[in-house]
PDB file of N, CA and C in Angstrom:
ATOM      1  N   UNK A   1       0.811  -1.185   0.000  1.00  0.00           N
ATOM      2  CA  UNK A   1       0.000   0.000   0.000  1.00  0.00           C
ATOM      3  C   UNK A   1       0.858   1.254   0.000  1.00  0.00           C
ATOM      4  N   UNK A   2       2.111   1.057   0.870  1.00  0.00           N
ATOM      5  CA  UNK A   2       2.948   2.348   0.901  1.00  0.00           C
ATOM      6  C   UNK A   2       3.201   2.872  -0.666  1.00  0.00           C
ATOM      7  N   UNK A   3       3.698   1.729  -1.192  1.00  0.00           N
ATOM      8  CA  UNK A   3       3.834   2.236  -2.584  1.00  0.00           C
ATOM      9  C   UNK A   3       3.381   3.239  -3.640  1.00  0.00           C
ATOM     10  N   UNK A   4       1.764   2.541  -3.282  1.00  0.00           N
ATOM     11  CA  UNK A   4       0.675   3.246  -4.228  1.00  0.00           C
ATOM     12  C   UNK A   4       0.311   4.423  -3.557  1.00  0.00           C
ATOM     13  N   UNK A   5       0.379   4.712  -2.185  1.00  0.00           N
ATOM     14  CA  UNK A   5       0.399   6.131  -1.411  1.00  0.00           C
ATOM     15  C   UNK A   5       1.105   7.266  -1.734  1.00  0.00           C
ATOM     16  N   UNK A   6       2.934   6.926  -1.950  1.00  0.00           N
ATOM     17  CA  UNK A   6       4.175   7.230  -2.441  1.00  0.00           C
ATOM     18  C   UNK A   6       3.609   7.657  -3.856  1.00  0.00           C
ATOM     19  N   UNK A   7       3.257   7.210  -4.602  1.00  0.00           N
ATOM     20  CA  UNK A   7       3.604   7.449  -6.155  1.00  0.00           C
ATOM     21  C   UNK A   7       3.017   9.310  -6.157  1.00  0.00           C
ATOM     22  N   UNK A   8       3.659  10.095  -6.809  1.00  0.00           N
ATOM     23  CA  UNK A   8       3.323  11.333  -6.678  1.00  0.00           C
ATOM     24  C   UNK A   8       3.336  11.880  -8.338  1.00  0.00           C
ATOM     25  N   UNK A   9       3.111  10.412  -9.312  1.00  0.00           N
ATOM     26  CA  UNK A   9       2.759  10.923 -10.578  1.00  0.00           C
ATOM     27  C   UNK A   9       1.366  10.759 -10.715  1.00  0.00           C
ATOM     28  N   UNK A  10       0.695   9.653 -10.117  1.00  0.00           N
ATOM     29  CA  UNK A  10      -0.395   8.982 -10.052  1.00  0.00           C
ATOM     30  C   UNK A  10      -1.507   9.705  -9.489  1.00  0.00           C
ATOM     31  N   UNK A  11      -2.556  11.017 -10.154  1.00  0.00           N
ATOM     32  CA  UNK A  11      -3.422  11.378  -9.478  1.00  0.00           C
ATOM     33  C   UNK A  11      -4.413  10.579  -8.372  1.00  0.00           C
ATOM     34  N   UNK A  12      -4.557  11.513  -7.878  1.00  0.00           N
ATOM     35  CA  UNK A  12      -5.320  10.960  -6.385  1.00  0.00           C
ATOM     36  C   UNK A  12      -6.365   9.816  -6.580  1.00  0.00           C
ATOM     37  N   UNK A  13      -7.371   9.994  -7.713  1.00  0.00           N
ATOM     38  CA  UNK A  13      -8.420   8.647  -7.813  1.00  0.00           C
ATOM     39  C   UNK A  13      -8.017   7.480  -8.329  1.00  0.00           C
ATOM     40  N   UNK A  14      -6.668   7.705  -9.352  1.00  0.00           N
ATOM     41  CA  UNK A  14      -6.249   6.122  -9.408  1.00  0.00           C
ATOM     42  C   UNK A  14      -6.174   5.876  -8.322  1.00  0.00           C
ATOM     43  N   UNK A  15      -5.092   6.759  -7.302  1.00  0.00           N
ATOM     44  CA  UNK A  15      -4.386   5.877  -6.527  1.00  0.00           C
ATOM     45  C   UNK A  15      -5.551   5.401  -5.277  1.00  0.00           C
ATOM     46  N   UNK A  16      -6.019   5.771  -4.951  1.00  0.00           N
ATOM     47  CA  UNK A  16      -7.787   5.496  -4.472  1.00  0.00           C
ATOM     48  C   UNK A  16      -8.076   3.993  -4.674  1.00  0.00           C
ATOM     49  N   UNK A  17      -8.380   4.016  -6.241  1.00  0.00           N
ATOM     50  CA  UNK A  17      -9.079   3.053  -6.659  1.00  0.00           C
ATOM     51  C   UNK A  17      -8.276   1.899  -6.597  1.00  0.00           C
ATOM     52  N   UNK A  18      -6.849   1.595  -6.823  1.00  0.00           N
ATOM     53  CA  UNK A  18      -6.282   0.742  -6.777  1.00  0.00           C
ATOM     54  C   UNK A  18      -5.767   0.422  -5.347  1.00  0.00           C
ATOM     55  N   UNK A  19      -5.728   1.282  -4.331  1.00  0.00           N
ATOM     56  CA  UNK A  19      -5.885   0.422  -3.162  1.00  0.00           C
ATOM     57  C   UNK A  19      -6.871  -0.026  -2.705  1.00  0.00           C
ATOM     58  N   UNK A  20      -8.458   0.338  -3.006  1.00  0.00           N
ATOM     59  CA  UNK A  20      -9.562  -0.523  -3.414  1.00  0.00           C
ATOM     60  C   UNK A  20      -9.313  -1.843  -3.489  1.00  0.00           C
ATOM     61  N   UNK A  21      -8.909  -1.882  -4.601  1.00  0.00           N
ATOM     62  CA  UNK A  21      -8.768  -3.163  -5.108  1.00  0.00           C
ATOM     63  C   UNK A  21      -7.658  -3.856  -4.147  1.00  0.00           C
ATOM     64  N   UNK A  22      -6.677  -3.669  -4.035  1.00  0.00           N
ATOM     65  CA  UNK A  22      -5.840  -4.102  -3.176  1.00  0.00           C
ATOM     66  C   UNK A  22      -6.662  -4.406  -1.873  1.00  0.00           C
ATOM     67  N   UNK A  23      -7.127  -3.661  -1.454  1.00  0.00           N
ATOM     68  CA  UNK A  23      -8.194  -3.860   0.075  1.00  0.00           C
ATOM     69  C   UNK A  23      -8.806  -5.507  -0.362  1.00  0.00           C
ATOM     70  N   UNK A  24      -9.924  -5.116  -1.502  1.00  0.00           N
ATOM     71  CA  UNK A  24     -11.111  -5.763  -1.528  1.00  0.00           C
ATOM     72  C   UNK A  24     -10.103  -7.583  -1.788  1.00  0.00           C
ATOM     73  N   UNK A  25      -9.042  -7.815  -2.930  1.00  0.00           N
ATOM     74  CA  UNK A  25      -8.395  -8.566  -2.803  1.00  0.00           C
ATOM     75  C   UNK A  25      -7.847  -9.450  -1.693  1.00  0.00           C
ATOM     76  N   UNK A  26      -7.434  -8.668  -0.486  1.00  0.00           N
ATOM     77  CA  UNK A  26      -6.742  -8.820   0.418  1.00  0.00           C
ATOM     78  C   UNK A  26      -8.203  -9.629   1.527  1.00  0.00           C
ATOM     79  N   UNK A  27      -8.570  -8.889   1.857  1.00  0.00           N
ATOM     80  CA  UNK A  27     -10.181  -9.439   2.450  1.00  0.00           C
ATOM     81  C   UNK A  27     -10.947 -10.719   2.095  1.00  0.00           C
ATOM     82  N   UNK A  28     -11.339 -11.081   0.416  1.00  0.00           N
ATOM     83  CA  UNK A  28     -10.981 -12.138  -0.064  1.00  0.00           C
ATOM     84  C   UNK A  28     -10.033 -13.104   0.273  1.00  0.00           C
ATOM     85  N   UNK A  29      -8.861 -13.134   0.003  1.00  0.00           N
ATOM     86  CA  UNK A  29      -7.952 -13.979   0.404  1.00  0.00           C
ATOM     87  C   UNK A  29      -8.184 -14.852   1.640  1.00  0.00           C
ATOM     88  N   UNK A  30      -8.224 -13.955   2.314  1.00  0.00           N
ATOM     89  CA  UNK A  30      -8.271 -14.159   4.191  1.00  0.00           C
ATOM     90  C   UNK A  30      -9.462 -14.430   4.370  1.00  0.00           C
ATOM     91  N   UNK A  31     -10.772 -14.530   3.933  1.00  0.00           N
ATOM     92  CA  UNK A  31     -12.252 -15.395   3.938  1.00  0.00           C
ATOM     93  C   UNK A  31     -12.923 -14.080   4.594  1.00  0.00           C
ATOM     94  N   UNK A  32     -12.998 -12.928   4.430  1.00  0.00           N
ATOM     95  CA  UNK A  32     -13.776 -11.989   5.261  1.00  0.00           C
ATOM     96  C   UNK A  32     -14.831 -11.968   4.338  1.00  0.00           C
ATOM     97  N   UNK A  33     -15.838 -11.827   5.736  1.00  0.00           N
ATOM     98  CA  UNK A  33     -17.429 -11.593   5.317  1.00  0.00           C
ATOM     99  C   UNK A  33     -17.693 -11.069   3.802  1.00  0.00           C
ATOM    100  N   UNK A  34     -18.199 -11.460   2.460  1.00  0.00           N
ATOM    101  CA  UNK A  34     -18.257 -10.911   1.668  1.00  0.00           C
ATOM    102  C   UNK A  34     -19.537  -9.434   1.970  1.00  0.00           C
ATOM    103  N   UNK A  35     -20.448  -9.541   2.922  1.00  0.00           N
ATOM    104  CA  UNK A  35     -21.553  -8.556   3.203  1.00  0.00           C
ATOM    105  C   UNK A  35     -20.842  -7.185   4.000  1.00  0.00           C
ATOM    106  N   UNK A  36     -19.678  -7.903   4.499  1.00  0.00           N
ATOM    107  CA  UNK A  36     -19.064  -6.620   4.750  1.00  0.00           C
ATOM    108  C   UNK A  36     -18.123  -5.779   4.781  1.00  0.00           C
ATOM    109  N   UNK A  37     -17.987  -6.450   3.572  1.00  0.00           N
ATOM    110  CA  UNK A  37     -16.024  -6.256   2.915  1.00  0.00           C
ATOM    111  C   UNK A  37     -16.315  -4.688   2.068  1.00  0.00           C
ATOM    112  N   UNK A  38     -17.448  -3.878   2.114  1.00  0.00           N
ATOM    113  CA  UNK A  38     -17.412  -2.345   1.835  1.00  0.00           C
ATOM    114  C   UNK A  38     -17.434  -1.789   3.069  1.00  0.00           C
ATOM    115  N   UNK A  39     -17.494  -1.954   4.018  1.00  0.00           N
ATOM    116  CA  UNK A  39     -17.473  -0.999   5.053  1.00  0.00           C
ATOM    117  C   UNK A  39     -15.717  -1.444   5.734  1.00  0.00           C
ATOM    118  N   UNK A  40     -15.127  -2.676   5.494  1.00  0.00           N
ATOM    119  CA  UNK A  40     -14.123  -2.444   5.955  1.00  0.00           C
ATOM    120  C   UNK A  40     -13.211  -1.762   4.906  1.00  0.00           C
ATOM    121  N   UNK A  41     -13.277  -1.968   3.673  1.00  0.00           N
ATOM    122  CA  UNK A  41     -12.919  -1.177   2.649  1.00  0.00           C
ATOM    123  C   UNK A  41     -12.574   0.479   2.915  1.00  0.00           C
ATOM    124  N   UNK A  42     -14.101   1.013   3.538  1.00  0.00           N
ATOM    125  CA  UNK A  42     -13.978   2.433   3.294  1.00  0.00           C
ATOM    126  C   UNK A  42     -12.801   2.432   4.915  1.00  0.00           C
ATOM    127  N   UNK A  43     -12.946   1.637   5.862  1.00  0.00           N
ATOM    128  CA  UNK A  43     -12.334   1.800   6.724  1.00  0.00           C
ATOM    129  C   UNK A  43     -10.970   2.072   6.815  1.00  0.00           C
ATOM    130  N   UNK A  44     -10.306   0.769   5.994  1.00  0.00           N
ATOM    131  CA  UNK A  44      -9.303   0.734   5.523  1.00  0.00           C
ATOM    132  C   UNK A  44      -8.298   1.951   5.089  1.00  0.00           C
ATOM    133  N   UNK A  45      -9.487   2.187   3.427  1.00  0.00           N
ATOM    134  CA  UNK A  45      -8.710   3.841   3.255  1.00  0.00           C
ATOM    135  C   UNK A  45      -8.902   4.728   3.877  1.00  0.00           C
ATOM    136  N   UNK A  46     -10.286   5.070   4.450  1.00  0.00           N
ATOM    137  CA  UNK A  46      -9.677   6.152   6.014  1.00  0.00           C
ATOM    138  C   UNK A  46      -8.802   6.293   6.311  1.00  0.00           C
ATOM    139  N   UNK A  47      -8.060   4.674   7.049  1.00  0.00           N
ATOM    140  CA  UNK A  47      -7.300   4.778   8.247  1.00  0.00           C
ATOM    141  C   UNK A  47      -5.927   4.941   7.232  1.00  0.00           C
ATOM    142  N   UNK A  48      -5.662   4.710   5.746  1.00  0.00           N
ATOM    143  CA  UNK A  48      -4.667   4.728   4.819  1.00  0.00           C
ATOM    144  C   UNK A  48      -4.588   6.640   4.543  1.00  0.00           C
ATOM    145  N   UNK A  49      -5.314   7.225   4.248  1.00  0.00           N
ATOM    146  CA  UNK A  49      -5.128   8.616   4.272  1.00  0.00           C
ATOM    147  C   UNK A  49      -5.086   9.135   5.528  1.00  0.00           C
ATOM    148  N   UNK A  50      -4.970   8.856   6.360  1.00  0.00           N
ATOM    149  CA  UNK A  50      -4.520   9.394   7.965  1.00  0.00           C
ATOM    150  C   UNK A  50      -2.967   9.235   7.929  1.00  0.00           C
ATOM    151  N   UNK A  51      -2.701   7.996   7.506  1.00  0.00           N
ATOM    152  CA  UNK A  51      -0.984   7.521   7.886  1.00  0.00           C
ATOM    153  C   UNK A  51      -0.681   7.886   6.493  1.00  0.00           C
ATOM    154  N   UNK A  52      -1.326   8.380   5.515  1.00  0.00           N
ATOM    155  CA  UNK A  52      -0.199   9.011   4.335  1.00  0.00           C
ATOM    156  C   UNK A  52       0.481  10.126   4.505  1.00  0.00           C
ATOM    157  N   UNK A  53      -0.045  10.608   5.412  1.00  0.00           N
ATOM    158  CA  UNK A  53       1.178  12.430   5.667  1.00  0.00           C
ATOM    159  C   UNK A  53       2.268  11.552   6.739  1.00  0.00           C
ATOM    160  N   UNK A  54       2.272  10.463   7.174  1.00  0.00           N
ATOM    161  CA  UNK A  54       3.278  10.496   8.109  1.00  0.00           C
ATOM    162  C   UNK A  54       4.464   9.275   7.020  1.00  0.00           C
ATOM    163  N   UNK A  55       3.926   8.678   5.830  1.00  0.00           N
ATOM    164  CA  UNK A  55       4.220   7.919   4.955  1.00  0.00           C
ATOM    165  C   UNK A  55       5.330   9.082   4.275  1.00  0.00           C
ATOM    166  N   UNK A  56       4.488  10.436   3.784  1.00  0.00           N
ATOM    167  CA  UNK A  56       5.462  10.827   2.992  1.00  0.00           C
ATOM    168  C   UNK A  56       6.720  11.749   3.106  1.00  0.00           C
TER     169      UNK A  56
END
């Protein structure tokens, strides 16, 4: 995730959308609730744009 946070060519909604996907992937993997794999989603990037000013 740091990565795709880091990239500073990559406007803001790619980089959004593809840790999306990275989230929703990751959740999958590991057997989480499919009914509530959008609310940990939005959680997720919340808590990912909080720790990006201390990322960059």
């Amino acid at each position: 995730m740091r990565k795709q946070v880091l990239s500073p060519t990559s406007p803001h909604q790619s980089v959004k959308a593809k840790l999306r996907i990275i989230v929703k992937r990751t959740l999958r993997k590991y057997g989480y609730p499919p009914d509530k794999q959008k609310l940990a989603t939005e959680n997720v990037l919340k808590q990912a744009e909080m720790l990006a000013d201390d990322w960059v």
